[in-house]
PDB file of N, CA and C in Angstrom:
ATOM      1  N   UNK A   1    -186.881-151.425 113.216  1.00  0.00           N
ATOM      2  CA  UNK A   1    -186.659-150.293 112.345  1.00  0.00           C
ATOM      3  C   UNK A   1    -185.744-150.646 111.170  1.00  0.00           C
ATOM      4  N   UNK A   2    -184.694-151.346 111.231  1.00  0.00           N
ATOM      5  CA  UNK A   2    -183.803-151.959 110.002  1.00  0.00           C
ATOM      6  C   UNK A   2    -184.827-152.487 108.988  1.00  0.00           C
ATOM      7  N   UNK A   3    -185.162-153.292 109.167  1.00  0.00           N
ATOM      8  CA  UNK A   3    -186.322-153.630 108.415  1.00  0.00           C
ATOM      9  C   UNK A   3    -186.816-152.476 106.933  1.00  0.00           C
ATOM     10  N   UNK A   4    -187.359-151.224 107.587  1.00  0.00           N
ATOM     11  CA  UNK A   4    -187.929-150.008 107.132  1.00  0.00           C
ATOM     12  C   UNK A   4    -186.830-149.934 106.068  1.00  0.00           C
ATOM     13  N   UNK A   5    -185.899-150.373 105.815  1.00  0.00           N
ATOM     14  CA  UNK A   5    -184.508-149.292 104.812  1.00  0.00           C
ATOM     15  C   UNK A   5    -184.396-149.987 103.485  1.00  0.00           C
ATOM     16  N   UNK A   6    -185.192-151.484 103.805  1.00  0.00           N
ATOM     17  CA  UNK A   6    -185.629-151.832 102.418  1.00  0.00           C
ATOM     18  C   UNK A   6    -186.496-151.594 101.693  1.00  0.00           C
ATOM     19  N   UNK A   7    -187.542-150.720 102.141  1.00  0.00           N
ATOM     20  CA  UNK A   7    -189.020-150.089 102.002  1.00  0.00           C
ATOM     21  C   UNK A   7    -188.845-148.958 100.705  1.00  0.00           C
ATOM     22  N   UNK A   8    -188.452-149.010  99.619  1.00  0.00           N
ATOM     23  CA  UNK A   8    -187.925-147.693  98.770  1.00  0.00           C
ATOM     24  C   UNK A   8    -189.346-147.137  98.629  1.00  0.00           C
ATOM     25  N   UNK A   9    -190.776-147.917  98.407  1.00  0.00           N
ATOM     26  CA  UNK A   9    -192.076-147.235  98.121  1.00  0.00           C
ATOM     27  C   UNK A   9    -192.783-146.641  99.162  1.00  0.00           C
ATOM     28  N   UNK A  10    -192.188-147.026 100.284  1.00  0.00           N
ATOM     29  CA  UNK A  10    -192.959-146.394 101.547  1.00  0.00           C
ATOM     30  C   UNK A  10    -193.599-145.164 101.284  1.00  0.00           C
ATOM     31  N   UNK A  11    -194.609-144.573 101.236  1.00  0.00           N
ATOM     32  CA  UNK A  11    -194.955-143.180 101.562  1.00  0.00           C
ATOM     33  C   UNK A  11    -195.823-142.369 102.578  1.00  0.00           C
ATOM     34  N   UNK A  12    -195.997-143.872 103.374  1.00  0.00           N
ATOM     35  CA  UNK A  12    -196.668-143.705 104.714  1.00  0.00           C
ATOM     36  C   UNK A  12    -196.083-144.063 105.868  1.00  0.00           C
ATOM     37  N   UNK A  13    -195.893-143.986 106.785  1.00  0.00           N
ATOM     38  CA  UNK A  13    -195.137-144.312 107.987  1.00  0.00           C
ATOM     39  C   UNK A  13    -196.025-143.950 109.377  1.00  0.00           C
ATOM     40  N   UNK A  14    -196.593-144.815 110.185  1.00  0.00           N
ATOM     41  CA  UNK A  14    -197.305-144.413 111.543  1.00  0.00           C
ATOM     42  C   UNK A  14    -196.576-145.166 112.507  1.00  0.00           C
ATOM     43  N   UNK A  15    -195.710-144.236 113.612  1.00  0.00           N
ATOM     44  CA  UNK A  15    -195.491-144.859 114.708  1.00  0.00           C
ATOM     45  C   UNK A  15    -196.199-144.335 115.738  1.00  0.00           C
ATOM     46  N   UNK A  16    -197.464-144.851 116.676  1.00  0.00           N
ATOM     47  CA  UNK A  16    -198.572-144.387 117.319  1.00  0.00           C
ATOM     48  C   UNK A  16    -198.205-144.929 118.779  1.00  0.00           C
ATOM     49  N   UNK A  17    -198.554-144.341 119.872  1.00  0.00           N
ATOM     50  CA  UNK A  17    -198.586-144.762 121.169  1.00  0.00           C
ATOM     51  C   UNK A  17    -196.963-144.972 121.880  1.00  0.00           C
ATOM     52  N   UNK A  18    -197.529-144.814 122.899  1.00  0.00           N
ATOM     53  CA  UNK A  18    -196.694-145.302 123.515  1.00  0.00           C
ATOM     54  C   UNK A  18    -195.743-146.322 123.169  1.00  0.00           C
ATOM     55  N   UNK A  19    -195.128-146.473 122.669  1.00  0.00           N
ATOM     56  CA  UNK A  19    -194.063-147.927 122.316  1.00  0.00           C
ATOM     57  C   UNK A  19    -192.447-147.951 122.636  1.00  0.00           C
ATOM     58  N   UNK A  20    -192.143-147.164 123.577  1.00  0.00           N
ATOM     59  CA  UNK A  20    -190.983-147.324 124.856  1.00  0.00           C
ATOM     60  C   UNK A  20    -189.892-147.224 123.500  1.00  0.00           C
ATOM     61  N   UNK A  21    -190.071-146.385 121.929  1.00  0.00           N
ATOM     62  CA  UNK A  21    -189.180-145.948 121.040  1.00  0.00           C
ATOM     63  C   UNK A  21    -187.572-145.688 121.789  1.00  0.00           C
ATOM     64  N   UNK A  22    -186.569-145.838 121.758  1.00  0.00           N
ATOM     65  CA  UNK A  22    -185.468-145.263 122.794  1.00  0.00           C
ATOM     66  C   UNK A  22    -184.435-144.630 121.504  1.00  0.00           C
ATOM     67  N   UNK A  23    -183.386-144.150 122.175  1.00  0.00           N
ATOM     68  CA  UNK A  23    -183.055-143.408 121.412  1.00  0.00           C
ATOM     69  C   UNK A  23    -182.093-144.341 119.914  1.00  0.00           C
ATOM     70  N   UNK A  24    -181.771-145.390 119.989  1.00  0.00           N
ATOM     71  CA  UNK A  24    -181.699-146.285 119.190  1.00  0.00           C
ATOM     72  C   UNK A  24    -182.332-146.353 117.910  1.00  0.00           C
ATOM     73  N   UNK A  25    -183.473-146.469 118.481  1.00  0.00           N
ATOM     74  CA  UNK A  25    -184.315-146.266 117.567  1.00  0.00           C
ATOM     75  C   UNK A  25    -185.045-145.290 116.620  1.00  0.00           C
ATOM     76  N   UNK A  26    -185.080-144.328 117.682  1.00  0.00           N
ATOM     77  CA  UNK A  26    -185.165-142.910 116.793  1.00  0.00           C
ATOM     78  C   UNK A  26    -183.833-142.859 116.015  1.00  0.00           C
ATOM     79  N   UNK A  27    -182.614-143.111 116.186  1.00  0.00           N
ATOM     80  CA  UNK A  27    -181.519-142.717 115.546  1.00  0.00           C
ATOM     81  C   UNK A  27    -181.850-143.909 113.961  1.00  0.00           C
ATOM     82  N   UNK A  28    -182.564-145.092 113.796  1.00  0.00           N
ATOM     83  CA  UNK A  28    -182.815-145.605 113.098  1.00  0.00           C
ATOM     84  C   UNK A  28    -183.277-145.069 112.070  1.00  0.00           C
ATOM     85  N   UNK A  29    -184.867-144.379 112.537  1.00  0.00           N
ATOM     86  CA  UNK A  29    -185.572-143.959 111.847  1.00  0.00           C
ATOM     87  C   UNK A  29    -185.045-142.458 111.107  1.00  0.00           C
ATOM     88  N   UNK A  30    -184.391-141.668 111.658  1.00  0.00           N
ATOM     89  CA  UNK A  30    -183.394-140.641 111.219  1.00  0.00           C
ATOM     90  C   UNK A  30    -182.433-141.402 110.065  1.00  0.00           C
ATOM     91  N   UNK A  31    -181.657-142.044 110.059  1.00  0.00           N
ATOM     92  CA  UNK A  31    -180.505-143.017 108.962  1.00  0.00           C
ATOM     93  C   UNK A  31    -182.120-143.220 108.020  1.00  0.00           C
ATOM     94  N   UNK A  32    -183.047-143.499 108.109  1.00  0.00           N
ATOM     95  CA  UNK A  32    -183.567-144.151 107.031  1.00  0.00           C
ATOM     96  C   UNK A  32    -184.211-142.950 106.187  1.00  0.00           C
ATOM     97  N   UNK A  33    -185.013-141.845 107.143  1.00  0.00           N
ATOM     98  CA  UNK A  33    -185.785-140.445 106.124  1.00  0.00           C
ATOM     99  C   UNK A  33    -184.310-139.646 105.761  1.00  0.00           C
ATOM    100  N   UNK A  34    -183.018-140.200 106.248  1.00  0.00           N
ATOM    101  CA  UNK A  34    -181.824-139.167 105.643  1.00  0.00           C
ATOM    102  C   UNK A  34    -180.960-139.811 104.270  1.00  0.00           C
ATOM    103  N   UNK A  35    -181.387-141.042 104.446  1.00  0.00           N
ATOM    104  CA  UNK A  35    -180.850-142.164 103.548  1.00  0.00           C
ATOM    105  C   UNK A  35    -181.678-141.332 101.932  1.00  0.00           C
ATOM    106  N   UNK A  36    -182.810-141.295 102.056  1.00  0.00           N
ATOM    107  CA  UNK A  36    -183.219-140.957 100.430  1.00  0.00           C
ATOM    108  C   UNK A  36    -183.732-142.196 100.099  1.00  0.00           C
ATOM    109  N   UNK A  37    -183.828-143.024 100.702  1.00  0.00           N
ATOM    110  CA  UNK A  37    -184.009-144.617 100.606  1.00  0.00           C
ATOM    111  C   UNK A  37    -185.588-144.755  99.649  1.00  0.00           C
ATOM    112  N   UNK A  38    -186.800-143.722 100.952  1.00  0.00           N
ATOM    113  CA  UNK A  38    -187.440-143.511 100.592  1.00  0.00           C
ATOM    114  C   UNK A  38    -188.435-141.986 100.772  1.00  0.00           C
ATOM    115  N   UNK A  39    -189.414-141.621 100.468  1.00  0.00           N
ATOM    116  CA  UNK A  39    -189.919-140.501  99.965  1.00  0.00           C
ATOM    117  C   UNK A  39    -191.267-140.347 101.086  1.00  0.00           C
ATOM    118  N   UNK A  40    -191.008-140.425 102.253  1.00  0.00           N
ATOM    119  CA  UNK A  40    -192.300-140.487 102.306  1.00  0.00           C
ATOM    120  C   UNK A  40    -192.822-138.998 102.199  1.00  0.00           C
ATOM    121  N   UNK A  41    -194.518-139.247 102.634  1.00  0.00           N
ATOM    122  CA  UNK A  41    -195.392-138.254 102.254  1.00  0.00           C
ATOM    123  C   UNK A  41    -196.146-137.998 103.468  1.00  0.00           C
ATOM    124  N   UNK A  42    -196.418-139.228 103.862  1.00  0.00           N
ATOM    125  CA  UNK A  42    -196.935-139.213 105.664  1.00  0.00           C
ATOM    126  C   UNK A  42    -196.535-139.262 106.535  1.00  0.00           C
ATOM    127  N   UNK A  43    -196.177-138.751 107.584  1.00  0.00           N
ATOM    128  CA  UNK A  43    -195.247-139.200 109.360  1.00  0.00           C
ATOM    129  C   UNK A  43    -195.782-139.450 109.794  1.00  0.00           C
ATOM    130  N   UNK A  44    -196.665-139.903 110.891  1.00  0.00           N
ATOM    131  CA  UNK A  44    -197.332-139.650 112.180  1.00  0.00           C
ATOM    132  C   UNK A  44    -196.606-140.481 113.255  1.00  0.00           C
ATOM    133  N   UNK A  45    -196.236-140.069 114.522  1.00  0.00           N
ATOM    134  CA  UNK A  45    -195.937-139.776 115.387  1.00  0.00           C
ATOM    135  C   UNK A  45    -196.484-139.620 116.622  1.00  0.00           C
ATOM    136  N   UNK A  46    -197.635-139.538 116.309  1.00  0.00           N
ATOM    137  CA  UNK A  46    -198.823-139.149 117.576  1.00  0.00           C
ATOM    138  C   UNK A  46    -198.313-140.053 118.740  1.00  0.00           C
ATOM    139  N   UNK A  47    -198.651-139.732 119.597  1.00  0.00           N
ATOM    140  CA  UNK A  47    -199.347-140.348 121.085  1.00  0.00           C
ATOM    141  C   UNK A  47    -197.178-141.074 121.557  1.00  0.00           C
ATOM    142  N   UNK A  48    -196.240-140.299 121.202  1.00  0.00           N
ATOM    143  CA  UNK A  48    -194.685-141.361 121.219  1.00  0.00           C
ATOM    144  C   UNK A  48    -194.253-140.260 122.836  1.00  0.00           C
ATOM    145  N   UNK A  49    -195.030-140.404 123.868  1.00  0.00           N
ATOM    146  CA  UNK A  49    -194.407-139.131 125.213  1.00  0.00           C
ATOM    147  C   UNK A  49    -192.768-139.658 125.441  1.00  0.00           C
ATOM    148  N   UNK A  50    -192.310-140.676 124.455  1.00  0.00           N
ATOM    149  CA  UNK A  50    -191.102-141.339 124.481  1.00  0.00           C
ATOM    150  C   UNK A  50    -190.135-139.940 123.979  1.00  0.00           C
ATOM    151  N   UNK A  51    -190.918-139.688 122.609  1.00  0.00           N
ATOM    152  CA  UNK A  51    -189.631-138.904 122.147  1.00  0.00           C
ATOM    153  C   UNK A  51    -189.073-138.072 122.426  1.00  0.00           C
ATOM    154  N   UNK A  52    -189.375-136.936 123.248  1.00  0.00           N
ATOM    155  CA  UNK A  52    -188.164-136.032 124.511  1.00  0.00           C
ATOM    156  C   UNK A  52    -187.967-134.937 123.248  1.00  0.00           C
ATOM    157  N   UNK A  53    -187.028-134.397 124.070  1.00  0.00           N
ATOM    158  CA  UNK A  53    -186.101-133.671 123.090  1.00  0.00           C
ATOM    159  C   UNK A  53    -184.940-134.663 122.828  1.00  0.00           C
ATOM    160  N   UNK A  54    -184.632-135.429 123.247  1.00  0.00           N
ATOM    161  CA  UNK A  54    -183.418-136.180 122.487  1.00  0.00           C
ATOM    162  C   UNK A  54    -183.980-136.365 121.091  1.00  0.00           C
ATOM    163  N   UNK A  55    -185.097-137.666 121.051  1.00  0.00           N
ATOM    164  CA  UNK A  55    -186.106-138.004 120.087  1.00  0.00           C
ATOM    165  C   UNK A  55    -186.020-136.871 118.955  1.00  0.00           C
ATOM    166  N   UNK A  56    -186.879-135.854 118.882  1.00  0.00           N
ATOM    167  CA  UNK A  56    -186.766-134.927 118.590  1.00  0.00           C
ATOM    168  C   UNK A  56    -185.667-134.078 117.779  1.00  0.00           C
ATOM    169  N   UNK A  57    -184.572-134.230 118.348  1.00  0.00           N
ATOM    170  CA  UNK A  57    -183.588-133.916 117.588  1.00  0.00           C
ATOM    171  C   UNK A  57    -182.884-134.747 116.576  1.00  0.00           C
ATOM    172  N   UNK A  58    -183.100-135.914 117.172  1.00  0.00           N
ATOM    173  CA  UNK A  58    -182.670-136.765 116.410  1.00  0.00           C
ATOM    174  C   UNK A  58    -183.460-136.710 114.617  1.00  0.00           C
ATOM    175  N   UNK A  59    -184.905-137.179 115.132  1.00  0.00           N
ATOM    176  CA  UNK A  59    -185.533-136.721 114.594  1.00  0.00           C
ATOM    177  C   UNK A  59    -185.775-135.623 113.166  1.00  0.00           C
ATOM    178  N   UNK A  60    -185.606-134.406 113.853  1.00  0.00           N
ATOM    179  CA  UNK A  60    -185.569-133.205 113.075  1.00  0.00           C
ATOM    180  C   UNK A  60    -184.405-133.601 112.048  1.00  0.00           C
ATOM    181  N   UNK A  61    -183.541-133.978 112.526  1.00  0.00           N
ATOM    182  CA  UNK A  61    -182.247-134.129 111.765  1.00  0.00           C
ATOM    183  C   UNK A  61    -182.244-134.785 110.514  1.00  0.00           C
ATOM    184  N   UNK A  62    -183.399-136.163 110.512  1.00  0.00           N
ATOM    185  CA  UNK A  62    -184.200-136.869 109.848  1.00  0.00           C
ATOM    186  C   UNK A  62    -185.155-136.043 108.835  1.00  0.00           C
ATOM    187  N   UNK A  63    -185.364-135.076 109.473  1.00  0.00           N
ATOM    188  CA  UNK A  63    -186.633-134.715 108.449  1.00  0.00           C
ATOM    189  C   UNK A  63    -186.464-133.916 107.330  1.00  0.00           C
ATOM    190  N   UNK A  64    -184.647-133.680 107.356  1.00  0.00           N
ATOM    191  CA  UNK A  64    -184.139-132.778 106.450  1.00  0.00           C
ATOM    192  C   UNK A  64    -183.824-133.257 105.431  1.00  0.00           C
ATOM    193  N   UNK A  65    -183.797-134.961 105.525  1.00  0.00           N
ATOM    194  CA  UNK A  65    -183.945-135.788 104.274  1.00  0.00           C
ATOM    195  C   UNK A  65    -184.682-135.874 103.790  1.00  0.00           C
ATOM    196  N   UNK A  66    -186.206-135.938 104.174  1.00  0.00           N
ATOM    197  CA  UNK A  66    -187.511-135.915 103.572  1.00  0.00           C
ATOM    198  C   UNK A  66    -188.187-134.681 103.008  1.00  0.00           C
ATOM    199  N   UNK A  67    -187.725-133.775 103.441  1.00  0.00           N
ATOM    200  CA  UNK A  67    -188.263-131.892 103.028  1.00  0.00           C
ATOM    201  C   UNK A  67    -188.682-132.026 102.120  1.00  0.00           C
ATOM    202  N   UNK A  68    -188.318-132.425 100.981  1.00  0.00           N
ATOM    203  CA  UNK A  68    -189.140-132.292  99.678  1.00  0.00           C
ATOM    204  C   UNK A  68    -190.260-132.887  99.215  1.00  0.00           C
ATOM    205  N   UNK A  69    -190.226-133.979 100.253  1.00  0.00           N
ATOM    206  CA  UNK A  69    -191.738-134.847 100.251  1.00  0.00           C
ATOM    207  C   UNK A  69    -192.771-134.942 100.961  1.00  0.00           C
ATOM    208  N   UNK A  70    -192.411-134.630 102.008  1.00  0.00           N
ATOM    209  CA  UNK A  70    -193.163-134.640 103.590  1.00  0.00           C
ATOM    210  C   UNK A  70    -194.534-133.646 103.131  1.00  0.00           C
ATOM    211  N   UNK A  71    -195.839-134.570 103.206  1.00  0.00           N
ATOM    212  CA  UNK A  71    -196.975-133.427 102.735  1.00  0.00           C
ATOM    213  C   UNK A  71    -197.359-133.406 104.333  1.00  0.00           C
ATOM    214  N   UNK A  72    -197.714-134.650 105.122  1.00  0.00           N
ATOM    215  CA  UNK A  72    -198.176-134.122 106.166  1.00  0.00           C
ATOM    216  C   UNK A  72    -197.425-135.158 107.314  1.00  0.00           C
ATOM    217  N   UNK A  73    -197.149-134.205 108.595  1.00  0.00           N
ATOM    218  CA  UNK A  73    -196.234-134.427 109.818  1.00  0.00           C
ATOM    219  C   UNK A  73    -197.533-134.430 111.219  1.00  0.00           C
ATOM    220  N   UNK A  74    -197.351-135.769 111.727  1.00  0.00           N
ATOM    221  CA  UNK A  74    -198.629-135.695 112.854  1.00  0.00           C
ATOM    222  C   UNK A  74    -197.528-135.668 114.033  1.00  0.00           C
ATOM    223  N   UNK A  75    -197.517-134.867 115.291  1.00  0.00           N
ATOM    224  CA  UNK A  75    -196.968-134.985 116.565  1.00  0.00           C
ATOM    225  C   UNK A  75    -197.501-134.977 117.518  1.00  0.00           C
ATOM    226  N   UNK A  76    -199.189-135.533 117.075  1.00  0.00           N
ATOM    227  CA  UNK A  76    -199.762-134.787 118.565  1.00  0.00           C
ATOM    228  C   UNK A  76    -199.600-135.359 119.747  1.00  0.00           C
ATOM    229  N   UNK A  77    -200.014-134.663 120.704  1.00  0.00           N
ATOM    230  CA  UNK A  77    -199.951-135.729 122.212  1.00  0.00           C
ATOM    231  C   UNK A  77    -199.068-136.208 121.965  1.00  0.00           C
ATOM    232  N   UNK A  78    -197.195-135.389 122.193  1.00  0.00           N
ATOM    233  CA  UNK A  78    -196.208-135.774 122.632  1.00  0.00           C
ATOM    234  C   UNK A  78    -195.587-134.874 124.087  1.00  0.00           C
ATOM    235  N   UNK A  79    -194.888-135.368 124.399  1.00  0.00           N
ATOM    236  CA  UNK A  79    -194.353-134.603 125.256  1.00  0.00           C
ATOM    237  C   UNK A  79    -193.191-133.323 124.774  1.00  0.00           C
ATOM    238  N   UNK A  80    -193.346-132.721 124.126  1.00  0.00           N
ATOM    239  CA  UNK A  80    -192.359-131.674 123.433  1.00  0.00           C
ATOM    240  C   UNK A  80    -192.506-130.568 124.098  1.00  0.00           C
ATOM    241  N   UNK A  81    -190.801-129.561 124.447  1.00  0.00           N
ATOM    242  CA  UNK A  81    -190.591-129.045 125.013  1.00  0.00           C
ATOM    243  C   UNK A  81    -190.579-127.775 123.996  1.00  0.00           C
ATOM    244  N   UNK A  82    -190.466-126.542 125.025  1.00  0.00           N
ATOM    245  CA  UNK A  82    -189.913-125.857 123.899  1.00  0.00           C
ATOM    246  C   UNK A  82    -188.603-125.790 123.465  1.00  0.00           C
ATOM    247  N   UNK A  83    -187.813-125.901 123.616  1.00  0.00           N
ATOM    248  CA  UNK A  83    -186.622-126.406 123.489  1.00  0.00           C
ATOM    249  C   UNK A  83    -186.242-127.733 122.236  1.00  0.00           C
ATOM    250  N   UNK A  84    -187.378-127.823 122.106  1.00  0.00           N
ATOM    251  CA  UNK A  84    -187.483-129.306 121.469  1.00  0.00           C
ATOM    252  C   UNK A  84    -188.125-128.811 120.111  1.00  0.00           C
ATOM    253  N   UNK A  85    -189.364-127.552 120.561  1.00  0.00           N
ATOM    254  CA  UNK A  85    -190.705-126.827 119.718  1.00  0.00           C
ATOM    255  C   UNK A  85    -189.583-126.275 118.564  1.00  0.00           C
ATOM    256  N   UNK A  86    -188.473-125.594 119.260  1.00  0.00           N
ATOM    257  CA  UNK A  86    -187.076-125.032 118.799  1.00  0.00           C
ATOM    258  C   UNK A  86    -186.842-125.544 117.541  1.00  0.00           C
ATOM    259  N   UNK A  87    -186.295-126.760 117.471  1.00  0.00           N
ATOM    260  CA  UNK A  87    -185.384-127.519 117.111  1.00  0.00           C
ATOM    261  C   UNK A  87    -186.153-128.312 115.837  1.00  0.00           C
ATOM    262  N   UNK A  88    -187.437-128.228 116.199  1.00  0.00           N
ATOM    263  CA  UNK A  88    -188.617-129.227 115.117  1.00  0.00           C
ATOM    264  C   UNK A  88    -188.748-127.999 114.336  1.00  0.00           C
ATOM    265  N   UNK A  89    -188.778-126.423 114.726  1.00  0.00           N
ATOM    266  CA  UNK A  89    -189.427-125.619 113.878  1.00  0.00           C
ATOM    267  C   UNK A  89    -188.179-125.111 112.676  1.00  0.00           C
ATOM    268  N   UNK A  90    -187.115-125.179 112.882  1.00  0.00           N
ATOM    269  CA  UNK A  90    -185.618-125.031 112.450  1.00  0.00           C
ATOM    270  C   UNK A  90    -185.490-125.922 111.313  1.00  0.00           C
ATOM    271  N   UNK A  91    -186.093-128.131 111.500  1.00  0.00           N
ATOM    272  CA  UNK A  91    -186.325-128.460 110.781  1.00  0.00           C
ATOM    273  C   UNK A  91    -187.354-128.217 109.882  1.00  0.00           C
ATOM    274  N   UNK A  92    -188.449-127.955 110.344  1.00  0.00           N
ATOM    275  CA  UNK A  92    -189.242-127.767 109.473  1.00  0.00           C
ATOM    276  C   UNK A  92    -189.647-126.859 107.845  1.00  0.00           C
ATOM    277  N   UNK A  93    -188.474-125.855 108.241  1.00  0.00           N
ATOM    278  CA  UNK A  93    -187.787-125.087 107.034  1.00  0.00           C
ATOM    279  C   UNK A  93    -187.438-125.704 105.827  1.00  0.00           C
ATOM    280  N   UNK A  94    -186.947-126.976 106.044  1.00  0.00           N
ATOM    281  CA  UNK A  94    -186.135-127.307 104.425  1.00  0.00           C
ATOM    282  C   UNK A  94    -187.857-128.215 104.441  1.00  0.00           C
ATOM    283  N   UNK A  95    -189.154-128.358 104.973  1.00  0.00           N
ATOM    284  CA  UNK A  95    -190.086-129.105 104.266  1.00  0.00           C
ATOM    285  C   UNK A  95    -190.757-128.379 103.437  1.00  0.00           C
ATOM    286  N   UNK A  96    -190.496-128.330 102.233  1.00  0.00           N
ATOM    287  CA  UNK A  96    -191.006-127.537 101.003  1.00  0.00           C
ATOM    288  C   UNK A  96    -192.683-128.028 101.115  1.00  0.00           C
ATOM    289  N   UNK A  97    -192.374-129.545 100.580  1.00  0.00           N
ATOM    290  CA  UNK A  97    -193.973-129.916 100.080  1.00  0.00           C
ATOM    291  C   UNK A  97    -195.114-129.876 101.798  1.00  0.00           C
ATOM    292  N   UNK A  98    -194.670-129.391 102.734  1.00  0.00           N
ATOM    293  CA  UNK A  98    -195.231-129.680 103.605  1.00  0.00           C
ATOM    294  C   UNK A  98    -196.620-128.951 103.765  1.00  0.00           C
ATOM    295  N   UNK A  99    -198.158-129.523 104.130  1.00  0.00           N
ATOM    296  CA  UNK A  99    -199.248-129.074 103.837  1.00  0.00           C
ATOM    297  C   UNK A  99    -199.936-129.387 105.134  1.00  0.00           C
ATOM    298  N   UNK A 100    -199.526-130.097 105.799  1.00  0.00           N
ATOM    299  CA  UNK A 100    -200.474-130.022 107.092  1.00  0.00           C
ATOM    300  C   UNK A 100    -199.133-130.529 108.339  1.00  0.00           C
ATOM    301  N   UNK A 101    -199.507-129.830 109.820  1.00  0.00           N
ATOM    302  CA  UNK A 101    -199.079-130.117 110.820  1.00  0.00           C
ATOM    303  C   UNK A 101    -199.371-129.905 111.743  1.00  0.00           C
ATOM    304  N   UNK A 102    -200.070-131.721 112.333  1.00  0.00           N
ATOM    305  CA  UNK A 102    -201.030-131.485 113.602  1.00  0.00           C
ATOM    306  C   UNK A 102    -199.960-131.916 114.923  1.00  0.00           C
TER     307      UNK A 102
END
């Protein structure tokens, strides 16, 4: 994930499947969509039953850096709680440009 923070053109980002993400790492990827570093436009997320509600929050916390860019957010086939449903929908407020969320 360090890697990602030199990326200023990024506007796509897919982390897919299962990939044992821990919370390390989600806290990575949060520092980098809060950084401003870069803009993305795409998330996806699909298929991560890693990210919990820890994930998740971490997460959300992340996405309040991106709000103005974020056109589309993929989560499907995660394990999300409501508690978690909570906490993503709270972020999802400051995503202005946001146009799709599967």
């Amino acid at each position: 994930m360090r890697a990602l923070h030199s990326l200023s053109q990024l506007e796509g980002l897919t982390i897919w499947g299962d990939n044992n993400i821990d919370h390390d790492g989600w806290y990575e990827l949060r520092i980098l969509l809060e950084s401003g570093g870069c803009k993305l436009k795409q998330l996806c997320l699909s298929e991560n039953n890693y990210i919990r509600n820890e994930g998740l929050d971490v997460l959300s916390n992340g996405l309040r850096g991106i709000g103005s860019s974020l056109k589309v957010l993929t989560l499907s086939d995660n394990s999300i709680s409501n508690e978690g449903l909570s906490t993503l929908v709270e972020a999802l407020q400051t995503c202005t440009s946001l146009e799709r969320l599967h």
